[in-house]
C-alpha atoms as a PDB file:
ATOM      1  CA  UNK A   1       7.761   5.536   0.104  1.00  0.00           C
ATOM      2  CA  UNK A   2       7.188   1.998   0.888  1.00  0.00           C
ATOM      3  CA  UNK A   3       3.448   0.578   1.409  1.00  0.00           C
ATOM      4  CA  UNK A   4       3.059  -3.166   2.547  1.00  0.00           C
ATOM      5  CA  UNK A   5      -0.560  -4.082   2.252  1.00  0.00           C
ATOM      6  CA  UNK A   6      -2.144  -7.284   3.874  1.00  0.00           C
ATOM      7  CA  UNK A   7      -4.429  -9.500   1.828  1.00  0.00           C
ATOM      8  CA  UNK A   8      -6.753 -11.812   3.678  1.00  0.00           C
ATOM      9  CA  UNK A   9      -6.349 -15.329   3.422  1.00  0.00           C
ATOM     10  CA  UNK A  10      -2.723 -14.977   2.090  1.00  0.00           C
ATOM     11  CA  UNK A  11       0.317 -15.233   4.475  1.00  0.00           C
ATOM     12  CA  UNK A  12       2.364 -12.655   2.183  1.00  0.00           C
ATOM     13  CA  UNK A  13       2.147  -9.322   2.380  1.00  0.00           C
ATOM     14  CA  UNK A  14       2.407  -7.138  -0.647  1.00  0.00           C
ATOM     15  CA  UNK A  15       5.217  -4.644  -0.702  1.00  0.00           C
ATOM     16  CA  UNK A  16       4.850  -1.607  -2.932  1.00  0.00           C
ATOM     17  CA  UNK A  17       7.222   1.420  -3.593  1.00  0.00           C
ATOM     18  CA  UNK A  18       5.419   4.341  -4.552  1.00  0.00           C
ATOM     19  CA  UNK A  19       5.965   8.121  -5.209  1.00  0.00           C
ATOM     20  CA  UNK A  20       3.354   9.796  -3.620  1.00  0.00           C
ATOM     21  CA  UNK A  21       3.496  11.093   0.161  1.00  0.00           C
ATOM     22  CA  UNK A  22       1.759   9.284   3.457  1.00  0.00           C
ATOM     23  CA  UNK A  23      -1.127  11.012   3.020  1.00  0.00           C
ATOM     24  CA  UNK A  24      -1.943  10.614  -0.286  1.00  0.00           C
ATOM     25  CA  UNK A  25      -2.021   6.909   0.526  1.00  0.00           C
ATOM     26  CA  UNK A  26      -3.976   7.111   3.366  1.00  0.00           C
ATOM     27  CA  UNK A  27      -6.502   9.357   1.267  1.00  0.00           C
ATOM     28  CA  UNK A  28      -6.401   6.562  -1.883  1.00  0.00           C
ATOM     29  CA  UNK A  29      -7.019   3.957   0.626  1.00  0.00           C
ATOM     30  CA  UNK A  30     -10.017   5.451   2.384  1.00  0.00           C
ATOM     31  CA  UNK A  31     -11.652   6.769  -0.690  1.00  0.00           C
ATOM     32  CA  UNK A  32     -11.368   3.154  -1.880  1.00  0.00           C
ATOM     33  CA  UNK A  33     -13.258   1.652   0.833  1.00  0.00           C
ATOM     34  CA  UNK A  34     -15.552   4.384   0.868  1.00  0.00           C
ATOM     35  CA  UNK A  35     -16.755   3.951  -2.799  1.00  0.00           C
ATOM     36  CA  UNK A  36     -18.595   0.558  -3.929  1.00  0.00           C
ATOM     37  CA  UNK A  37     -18.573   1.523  -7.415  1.00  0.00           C
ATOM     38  CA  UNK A  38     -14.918   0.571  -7.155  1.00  0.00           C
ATOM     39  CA  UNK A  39     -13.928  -2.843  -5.850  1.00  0.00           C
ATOM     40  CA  UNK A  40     -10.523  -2.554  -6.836  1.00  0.00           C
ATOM     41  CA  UNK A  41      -7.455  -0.299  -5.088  1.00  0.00           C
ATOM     42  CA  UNK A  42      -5.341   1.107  -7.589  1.00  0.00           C
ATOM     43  CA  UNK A  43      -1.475   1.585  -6.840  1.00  0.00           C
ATOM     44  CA  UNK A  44       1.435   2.872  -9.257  1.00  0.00           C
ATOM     45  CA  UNK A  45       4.724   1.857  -8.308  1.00  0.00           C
ATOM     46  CA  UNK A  46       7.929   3.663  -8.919  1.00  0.00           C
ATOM     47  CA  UNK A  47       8.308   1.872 -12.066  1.00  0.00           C
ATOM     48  CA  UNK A  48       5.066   2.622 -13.558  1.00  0.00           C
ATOM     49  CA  UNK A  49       3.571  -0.370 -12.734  1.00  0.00           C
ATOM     50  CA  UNK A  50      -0.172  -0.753 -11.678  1.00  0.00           C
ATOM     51  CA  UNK A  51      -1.382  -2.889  -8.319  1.00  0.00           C
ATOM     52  CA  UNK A  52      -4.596  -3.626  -8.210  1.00  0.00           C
ATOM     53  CA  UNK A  53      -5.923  -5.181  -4.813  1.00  0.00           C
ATOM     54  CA  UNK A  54      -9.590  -5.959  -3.863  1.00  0.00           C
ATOM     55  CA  UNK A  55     -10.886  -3.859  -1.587  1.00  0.00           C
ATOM     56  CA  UNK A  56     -12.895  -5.991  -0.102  1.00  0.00           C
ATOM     57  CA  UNK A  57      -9.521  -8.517   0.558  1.00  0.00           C
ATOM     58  CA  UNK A  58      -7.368  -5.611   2.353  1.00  0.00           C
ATOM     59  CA  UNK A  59      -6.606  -7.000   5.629  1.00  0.00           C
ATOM     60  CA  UNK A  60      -4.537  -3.817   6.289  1.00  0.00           C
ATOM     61  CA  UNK A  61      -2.585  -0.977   5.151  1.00  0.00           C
ATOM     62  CA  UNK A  62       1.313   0.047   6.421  1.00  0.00           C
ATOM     63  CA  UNK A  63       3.151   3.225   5.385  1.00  0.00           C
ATOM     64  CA  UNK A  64       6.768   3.671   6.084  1.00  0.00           C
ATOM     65  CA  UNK A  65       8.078   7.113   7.262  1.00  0.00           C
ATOM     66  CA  UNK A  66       9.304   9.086   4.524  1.00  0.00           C
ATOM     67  CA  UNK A  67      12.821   9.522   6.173  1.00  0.00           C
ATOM     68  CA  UNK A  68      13.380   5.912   6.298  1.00  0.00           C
ATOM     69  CA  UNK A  69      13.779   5.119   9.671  1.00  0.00           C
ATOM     70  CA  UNK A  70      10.896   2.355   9.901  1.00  0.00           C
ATOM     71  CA  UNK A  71      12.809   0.503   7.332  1.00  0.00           C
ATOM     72  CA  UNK A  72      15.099  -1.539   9.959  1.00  0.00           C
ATOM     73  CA  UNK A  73      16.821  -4.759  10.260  1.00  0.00           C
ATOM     74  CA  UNK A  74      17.968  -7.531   7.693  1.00  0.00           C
ATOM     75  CA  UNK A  75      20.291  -5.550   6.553  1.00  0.00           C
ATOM     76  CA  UNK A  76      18.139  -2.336   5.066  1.00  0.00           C
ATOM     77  CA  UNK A  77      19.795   0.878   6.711  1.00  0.00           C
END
């Protein structure tokens, strides 16, 4: 599954493929913002490597559809 995740002040967006479902996502990213104790949003990518993004920096959060379909255009089928 493919996450894109905005970071304020930066014109990029960061484009992670990860393992786990939609709403596993969706649950790490609210129990991120939800908690203080832990400034930092943890991601593992299908390669077993670790993203960490402030969570006081996330401009916003995108997950793709696990069939593929929202991944359209530039040549991606």
């Amino acid at each position: 599954m493919e996450v894109r995740i905005g970071v304020t002040y930066s014109a990029k967006e960061l484009t992670v493929e990860v393992d786990e479902g939609a709403d596993e996502i969706v649950a790490a990213v609210d129990a991120a913002l939800n908690d203080d104790s832990k400034p930092v949003m943890w991601l593992t990518d299908t390669k077993g490597r670790r993203v960490g993004i402030p969570t006081d920096k996330l401009a916003y959060v995108e997950v793709a559809d696990e069939d593929g379909s929202a991944r359209m255009g530039f040549g991606r089928r």
